[in-house]
N, C-alpha and C. Protein backbone atom coordinates (compact mmCIF):
# COMPACT_ATOMS: atom_id res chain seq x y z
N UNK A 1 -177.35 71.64 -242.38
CA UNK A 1 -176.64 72.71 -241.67
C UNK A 1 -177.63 73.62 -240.96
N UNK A 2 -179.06 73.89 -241.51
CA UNK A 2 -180.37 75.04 -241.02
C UNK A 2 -180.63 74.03 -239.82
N UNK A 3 -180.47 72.85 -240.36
CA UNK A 3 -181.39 72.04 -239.22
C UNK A 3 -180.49 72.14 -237.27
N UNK A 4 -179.19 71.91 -238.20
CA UNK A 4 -178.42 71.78 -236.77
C UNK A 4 -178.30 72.94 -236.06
N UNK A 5 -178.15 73.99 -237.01
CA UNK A 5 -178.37 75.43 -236.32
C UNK A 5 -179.50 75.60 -235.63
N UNK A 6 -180.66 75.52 -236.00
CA UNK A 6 -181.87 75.23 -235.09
C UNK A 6 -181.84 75.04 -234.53
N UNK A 7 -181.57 73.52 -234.33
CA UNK A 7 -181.76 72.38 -233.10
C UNK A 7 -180.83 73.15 -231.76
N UNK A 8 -179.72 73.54 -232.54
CA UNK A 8 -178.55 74.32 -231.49
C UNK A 8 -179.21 75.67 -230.85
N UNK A 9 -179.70 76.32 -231.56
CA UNK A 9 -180.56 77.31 -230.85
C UNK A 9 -181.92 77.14 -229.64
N UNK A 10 -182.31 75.94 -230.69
CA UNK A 10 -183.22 75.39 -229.86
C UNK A 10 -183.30 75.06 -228.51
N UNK A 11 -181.67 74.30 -228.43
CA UNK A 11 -181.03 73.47 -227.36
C UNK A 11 -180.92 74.73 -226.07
N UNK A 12 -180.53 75.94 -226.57
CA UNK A 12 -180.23 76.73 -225.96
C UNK A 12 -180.99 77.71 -224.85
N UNK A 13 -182.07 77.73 -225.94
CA UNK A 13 -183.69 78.67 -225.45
C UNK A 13 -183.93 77.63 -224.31
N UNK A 14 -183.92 76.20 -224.61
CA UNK A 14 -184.52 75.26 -223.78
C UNK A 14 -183.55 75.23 -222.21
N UNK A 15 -182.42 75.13 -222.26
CA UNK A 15 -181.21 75.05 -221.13
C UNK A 15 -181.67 76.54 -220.41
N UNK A 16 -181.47 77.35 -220.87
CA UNK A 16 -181.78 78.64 -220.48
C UNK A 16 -182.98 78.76 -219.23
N UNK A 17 -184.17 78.57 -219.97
CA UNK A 17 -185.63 78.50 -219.63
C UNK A 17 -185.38 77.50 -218.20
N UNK A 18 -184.76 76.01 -218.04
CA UNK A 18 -184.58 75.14 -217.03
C UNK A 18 -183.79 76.13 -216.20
N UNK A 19 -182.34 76.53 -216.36
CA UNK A 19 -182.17 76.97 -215.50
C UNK A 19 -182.26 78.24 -215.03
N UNK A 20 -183.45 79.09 -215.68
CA UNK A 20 -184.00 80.08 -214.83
C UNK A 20 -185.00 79.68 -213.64
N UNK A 21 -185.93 78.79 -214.32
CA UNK A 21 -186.70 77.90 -213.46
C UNK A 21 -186.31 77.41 -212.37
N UNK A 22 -185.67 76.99 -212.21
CA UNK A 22 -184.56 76.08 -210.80
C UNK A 22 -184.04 77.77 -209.75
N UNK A 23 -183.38 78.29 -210.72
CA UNK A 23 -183.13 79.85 -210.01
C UNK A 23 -184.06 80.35 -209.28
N UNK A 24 -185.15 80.09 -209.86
CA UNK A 24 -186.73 80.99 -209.24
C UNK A 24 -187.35 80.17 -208.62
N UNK A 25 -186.60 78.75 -207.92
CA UNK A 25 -187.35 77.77 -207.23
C UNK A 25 -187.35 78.16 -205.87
N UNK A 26 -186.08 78.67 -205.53
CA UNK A 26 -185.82 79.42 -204.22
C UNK A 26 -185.77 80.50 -203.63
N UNK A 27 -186.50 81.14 -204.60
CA UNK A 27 -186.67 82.99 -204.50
C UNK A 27 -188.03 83.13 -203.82
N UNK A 28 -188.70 83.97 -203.28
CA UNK A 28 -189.99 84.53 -202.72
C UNK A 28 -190.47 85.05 -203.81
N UNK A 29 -191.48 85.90 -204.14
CA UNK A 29 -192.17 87.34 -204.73
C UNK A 29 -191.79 88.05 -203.51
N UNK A 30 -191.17 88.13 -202.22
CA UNK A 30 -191.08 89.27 -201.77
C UNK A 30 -189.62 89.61 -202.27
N UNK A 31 -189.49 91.28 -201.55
CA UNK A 31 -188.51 91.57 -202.05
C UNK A 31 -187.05 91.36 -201.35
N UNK A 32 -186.04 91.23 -201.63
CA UNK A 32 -184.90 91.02 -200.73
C UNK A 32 -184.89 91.46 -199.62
N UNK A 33 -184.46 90.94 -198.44
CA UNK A 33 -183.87 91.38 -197.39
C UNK A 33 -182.46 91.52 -197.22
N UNK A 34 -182.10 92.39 -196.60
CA UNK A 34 -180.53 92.59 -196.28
C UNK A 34 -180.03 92.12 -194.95
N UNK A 35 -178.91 91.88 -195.07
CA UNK A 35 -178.36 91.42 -194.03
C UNK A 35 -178.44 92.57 -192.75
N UNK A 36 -178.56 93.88 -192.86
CA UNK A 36 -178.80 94.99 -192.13
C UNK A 36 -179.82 94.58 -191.68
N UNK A 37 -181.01 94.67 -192.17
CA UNK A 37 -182.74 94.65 -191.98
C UNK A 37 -182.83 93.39 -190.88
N UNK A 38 -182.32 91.64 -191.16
CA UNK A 38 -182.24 91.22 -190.43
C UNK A 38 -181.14 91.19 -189.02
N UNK A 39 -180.52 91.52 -189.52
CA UNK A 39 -179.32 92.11 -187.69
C UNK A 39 -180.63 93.21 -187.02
N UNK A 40 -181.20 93.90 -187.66
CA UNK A 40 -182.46 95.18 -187.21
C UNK A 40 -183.53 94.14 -186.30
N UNK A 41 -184.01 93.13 -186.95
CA UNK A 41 -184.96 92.39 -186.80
C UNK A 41 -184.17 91.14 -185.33
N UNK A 42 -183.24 91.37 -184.96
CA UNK A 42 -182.70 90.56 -184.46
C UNK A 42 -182.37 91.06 -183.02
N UNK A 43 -182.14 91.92 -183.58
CA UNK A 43 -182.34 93.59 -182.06
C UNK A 43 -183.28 93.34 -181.52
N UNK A 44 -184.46 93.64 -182.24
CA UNK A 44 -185.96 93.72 -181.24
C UNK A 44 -186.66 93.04 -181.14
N UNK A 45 -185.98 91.30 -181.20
CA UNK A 45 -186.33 90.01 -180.92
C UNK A 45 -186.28 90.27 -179.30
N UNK A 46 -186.67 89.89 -178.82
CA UNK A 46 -186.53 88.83 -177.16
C UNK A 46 -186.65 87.30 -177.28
N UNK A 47 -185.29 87.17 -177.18
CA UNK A 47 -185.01 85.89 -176.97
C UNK A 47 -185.48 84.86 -176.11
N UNK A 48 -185.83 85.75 -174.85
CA UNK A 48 -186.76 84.86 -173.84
C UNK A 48 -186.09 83.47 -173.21
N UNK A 49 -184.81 83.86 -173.07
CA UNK A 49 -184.13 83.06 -172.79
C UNK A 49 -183.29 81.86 -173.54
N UNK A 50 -184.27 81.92 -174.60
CA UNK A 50 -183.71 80.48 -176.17
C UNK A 50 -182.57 81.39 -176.71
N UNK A 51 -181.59 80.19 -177.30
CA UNK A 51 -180.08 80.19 -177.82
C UNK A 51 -180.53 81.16 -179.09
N UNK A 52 -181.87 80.48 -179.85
CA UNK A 52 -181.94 81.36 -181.18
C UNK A 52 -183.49 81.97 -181.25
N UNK A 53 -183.79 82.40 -182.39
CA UNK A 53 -185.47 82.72 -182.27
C UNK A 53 -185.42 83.10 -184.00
N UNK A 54 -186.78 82.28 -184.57
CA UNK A 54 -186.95 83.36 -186.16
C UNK A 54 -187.46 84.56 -185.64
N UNK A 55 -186.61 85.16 -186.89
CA UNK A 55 -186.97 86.65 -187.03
C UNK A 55 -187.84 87.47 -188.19
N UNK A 56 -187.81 86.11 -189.59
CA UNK A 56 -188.42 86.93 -190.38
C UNK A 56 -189.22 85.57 -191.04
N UNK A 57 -189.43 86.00 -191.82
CA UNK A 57 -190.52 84.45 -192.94
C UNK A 57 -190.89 85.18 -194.02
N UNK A 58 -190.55 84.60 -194.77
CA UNK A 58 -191.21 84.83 -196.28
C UNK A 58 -191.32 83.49 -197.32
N UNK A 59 -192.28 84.01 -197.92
CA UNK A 59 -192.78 83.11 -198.83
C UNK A 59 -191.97 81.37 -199.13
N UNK A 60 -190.50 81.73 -199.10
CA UNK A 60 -189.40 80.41 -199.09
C UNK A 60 -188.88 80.21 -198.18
N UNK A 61 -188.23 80.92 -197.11
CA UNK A 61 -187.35 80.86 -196.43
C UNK A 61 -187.96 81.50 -194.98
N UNK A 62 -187.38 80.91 -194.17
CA UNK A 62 -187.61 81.22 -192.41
C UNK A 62 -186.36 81.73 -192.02
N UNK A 63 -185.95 82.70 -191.68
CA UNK A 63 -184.32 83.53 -191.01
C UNK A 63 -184.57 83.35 -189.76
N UNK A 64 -183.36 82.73 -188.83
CA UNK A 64 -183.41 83.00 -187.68
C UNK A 64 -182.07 83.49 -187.21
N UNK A 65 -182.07 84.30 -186.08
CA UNK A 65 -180.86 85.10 -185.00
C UNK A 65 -180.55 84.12 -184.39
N UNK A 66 -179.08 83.75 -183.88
CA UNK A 66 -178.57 82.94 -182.55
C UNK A 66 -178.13 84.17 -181.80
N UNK A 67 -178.10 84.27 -180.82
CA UNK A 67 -177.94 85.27 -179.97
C UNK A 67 -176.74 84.91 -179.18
N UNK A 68 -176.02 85.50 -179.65
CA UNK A 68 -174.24 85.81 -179.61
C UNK A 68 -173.75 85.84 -178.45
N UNK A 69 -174.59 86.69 -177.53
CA UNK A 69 -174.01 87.41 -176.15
C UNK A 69 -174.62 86.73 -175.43
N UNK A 70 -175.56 84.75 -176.13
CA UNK A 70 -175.82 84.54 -174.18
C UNK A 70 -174.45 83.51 -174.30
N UNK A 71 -173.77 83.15 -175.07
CA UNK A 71 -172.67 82.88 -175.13
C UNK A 71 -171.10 83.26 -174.95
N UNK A 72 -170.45 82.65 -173.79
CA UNK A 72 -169.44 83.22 -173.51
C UNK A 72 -168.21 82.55 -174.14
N UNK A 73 -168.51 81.49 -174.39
CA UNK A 73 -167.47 81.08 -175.33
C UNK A 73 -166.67 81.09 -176.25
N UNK A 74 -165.74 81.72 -177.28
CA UNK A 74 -165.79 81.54 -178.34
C UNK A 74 -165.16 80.21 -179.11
N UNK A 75 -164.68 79.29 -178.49
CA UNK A 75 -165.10 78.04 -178.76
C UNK A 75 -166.59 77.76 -179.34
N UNK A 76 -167.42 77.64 -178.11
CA UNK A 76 -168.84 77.24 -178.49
C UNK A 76 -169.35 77.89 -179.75
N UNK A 77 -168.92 79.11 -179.84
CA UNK A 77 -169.41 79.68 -181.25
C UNK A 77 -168.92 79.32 -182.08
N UNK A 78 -167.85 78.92 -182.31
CA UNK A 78 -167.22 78.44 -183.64
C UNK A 78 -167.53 77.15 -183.75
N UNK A 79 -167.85 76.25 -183.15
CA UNK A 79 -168.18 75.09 -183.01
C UNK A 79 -169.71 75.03 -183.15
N UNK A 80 -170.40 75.30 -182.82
CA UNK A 80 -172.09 75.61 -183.08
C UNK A 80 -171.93 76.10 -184.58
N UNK A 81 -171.07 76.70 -185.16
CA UNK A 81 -171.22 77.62 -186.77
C UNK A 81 -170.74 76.15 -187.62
N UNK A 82 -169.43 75.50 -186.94
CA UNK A 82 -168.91 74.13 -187.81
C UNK A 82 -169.86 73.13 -187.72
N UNK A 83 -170.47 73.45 -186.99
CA UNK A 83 -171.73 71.88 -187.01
C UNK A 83 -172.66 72.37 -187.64
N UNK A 84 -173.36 73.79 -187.89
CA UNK A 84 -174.24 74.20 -189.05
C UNK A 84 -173.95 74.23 -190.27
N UNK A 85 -172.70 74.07 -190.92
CA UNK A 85 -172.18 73.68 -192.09
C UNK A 85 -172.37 72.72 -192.58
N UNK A 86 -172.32 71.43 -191.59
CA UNK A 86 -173.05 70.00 -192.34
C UNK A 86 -174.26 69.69 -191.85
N UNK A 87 -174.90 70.79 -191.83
CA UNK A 87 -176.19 70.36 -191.22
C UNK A 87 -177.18 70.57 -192.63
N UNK A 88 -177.90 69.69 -193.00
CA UNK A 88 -178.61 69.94 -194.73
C UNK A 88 -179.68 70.67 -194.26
N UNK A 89 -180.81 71.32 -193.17
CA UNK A 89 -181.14 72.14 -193.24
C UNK A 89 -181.06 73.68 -193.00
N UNK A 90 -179.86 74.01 -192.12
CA UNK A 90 -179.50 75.06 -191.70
C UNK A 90 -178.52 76.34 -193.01
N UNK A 91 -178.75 77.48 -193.29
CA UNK A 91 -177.76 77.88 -194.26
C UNK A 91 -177.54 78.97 -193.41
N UNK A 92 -176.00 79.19 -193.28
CA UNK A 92 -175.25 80.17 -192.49
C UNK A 92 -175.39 81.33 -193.37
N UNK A 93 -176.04 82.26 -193.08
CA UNK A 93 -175.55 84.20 -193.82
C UNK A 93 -175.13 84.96 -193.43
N UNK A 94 -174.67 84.24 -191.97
CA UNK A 94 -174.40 86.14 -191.03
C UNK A 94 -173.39 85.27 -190.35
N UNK A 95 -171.89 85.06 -190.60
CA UNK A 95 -171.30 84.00 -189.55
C UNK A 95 -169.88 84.77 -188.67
N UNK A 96 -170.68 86.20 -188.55
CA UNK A 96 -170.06 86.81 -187.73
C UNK A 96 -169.89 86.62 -186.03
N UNK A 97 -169.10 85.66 -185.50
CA UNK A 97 -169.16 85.44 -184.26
C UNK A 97 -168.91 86.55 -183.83
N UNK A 98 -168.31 87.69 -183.68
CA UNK A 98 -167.86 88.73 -182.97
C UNK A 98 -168.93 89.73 -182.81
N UNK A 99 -169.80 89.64 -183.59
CA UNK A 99 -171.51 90.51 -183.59
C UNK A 99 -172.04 89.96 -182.33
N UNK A 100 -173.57 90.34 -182.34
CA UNK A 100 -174.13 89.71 -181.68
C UNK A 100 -174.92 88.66 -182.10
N UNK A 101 -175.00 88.68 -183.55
CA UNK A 101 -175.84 87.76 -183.69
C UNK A 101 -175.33 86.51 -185.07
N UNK A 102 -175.94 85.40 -184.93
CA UNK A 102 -175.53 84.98 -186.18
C UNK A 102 -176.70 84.81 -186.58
N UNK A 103 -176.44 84.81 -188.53
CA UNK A 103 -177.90 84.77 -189.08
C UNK A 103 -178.27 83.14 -189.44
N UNK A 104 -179.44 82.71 -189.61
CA UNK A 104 -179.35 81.52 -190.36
C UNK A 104 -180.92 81.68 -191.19
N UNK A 105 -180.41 80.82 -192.70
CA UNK A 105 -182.08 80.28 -192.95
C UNK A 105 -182.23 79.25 -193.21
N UNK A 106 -183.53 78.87 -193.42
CA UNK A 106 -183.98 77.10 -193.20
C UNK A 106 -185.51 77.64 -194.65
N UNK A 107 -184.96 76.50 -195.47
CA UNK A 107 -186.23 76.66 -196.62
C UNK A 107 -187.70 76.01 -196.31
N UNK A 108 -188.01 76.84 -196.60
CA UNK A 108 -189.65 76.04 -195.88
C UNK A 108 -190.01 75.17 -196.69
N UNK A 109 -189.81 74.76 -197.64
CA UNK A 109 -190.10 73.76 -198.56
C UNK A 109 -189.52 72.41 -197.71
N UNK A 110 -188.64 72.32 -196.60
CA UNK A 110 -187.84 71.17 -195.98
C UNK A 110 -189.01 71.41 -194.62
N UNK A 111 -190.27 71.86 -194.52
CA UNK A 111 -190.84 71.30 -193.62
C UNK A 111 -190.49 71.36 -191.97
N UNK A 112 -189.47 72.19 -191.69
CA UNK A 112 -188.97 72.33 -190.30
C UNK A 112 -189.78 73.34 -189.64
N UNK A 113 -190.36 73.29 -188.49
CA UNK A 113 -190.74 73.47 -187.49
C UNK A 113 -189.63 75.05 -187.27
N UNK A 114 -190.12 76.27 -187.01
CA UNK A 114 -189.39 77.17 -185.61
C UNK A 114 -188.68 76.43 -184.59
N UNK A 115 -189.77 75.54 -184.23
CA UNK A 115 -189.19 74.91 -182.55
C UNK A 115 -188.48 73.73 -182.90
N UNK A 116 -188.32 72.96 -183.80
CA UNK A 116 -187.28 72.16 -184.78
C UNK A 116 -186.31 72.42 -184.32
N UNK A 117 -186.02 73.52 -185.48
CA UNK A 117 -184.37 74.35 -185.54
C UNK A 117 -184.37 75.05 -184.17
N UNK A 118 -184.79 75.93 -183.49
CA UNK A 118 -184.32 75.89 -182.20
C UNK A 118 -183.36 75.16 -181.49
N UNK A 119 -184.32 74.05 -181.02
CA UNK A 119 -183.54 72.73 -180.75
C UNK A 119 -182.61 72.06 -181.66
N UNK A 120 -182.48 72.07 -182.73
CA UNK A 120 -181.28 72.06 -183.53
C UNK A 120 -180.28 72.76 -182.85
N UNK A 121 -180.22 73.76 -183.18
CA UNK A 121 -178.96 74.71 -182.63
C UNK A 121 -178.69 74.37 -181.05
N UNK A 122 -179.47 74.65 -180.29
CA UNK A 122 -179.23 74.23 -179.02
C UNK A 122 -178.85 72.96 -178.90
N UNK A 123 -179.04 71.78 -179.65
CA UNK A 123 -178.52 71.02 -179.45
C UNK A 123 -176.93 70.65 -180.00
N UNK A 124 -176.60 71.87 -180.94
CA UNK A 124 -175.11 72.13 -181.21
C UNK A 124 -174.25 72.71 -180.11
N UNK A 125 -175.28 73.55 -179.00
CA UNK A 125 -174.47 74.53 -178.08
C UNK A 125 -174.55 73.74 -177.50
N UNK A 126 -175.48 72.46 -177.04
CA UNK A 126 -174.97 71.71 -175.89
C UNK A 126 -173.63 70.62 -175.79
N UNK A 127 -173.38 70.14 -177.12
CA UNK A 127 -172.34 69.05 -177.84
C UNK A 127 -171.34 69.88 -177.81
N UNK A 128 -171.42 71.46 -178.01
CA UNK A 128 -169.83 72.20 -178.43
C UNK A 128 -169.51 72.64 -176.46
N UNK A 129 -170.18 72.68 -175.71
CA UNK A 129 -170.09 72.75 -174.04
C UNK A 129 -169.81 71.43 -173.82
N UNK A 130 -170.38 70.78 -173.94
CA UNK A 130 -169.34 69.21 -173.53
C UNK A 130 -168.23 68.86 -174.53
N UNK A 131 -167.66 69.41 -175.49
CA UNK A 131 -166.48 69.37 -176.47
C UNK A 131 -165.45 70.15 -175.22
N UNK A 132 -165.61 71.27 -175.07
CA UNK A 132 -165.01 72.38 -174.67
C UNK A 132 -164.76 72.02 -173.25
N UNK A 133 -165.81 71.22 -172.47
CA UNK A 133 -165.22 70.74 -170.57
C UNK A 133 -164.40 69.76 -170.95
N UNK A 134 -164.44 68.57 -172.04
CA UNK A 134 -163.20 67.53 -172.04
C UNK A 134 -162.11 68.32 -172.70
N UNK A 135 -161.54 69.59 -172.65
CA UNK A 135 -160.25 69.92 -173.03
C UNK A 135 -159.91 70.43 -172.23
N UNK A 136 -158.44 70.41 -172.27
CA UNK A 136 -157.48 71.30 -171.63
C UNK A 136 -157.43 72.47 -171.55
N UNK A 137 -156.50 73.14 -171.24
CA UNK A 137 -156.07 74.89 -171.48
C UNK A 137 -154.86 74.61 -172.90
N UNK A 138 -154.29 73.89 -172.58
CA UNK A 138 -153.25 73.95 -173.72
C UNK A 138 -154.66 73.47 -175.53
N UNK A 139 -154.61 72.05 -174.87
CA UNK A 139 -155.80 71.51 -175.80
C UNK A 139 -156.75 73.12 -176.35
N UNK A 140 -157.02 73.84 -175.52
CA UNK A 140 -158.11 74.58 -176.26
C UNK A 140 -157.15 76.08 -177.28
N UNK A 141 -156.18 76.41 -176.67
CA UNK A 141 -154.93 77.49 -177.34
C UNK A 141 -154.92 76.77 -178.62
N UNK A 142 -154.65 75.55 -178.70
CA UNK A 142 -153.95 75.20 -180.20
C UNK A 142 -155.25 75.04 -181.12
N UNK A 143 -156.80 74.47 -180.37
CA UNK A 143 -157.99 74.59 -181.14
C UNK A 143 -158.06 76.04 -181.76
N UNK A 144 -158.21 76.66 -181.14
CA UNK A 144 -158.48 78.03 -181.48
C UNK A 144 -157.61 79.19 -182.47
N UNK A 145 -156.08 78.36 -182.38
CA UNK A 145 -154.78 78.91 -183.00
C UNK A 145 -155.31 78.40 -184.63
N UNK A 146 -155.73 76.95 -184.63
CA UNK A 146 -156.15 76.47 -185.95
C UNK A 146 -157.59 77.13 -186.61
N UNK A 147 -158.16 77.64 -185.90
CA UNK A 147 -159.68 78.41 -186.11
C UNK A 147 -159.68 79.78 -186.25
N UNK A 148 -158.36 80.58 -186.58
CA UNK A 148 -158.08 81.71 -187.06
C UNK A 148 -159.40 82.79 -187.71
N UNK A 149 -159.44 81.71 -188.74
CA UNK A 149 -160.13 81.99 -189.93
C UNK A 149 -161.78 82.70 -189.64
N UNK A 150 -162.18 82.44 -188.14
CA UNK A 150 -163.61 82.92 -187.70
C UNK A 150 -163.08 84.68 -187.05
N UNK A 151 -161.61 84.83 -186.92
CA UNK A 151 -161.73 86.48 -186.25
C UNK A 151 -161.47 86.74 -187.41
N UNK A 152 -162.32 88.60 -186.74
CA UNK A 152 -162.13 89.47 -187.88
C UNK A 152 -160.87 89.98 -188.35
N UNK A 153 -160.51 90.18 -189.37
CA UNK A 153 -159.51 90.99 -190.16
C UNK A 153 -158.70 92.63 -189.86
């Protein structure tokens, strides 16, 4: 009965310890950023003409801005945000189309390039602009009627 209690405690200290470890696989030593700080950092980017640009880097993670307003679409934006969803390096944090900016990060541990993901994304805004010329006017009302879920509240 001492033994199994042990072992059960044991079991526990040990599960614990793994999954703090795994937790702290994707963290920095720096300290958090907020979603404020980067929308701040996203302001006094110059885009220089590119769809997106990083804005910050730390120790794990690379944040970058898409820049909202060189886009007139809101098709293209919602469609550029649905293709970053299955994209395994891109992670959406800011998927406010109605801002100016959307946020994204990319873990540096996956080895991507700035100018990578750039062209990543741009190459979503170019696929969601040729989505958007093969539709209609009716075709695009009922897209957008089903895509509710991206305006604000």
């Amino acid at each position: 009965m001492k033994l199994r209690l042990i072992l059960t405690l044991l079991s526990i200290v040990m599960l614990s310890s793994v999954t703090f470890t795994q937790n702290n696989k994707y963290l920095g030593n720096e300290k958090d950023i907020s979603g404020s700080e980067l929308f701040a950092k996203a302001q006094s980017i110059n885009f220089q003409g590119q769809i997106a640009k990083a804005i910050f880097s730390d120790e794990k993670n690379t944040y970058f801005a898409l820049d909202n307003t060189s886009i007139e679409s809101r098709y293209v934006k919602i469609r550029i945000l649905e293709q970053s969803y299955s994209d395994k390096f891109l992670v959406n944090i800011g998927p406010d189309i109605d801002s100016g900016y959307m946020l994204f990060l990319v873990n540096n541990s996956l080895k991507k390039s700035q100018e990578d993901i750039v062209n990543l994304i741009d190459t979503f805004r170019v696929a969601a602009v040729k989505e958007e010329a093969s539709m209609n006017e009716e075709a695009m009302k009922l897209w957008l009627s089903k895509h509710k879920k991206f305006s604000k509240k």
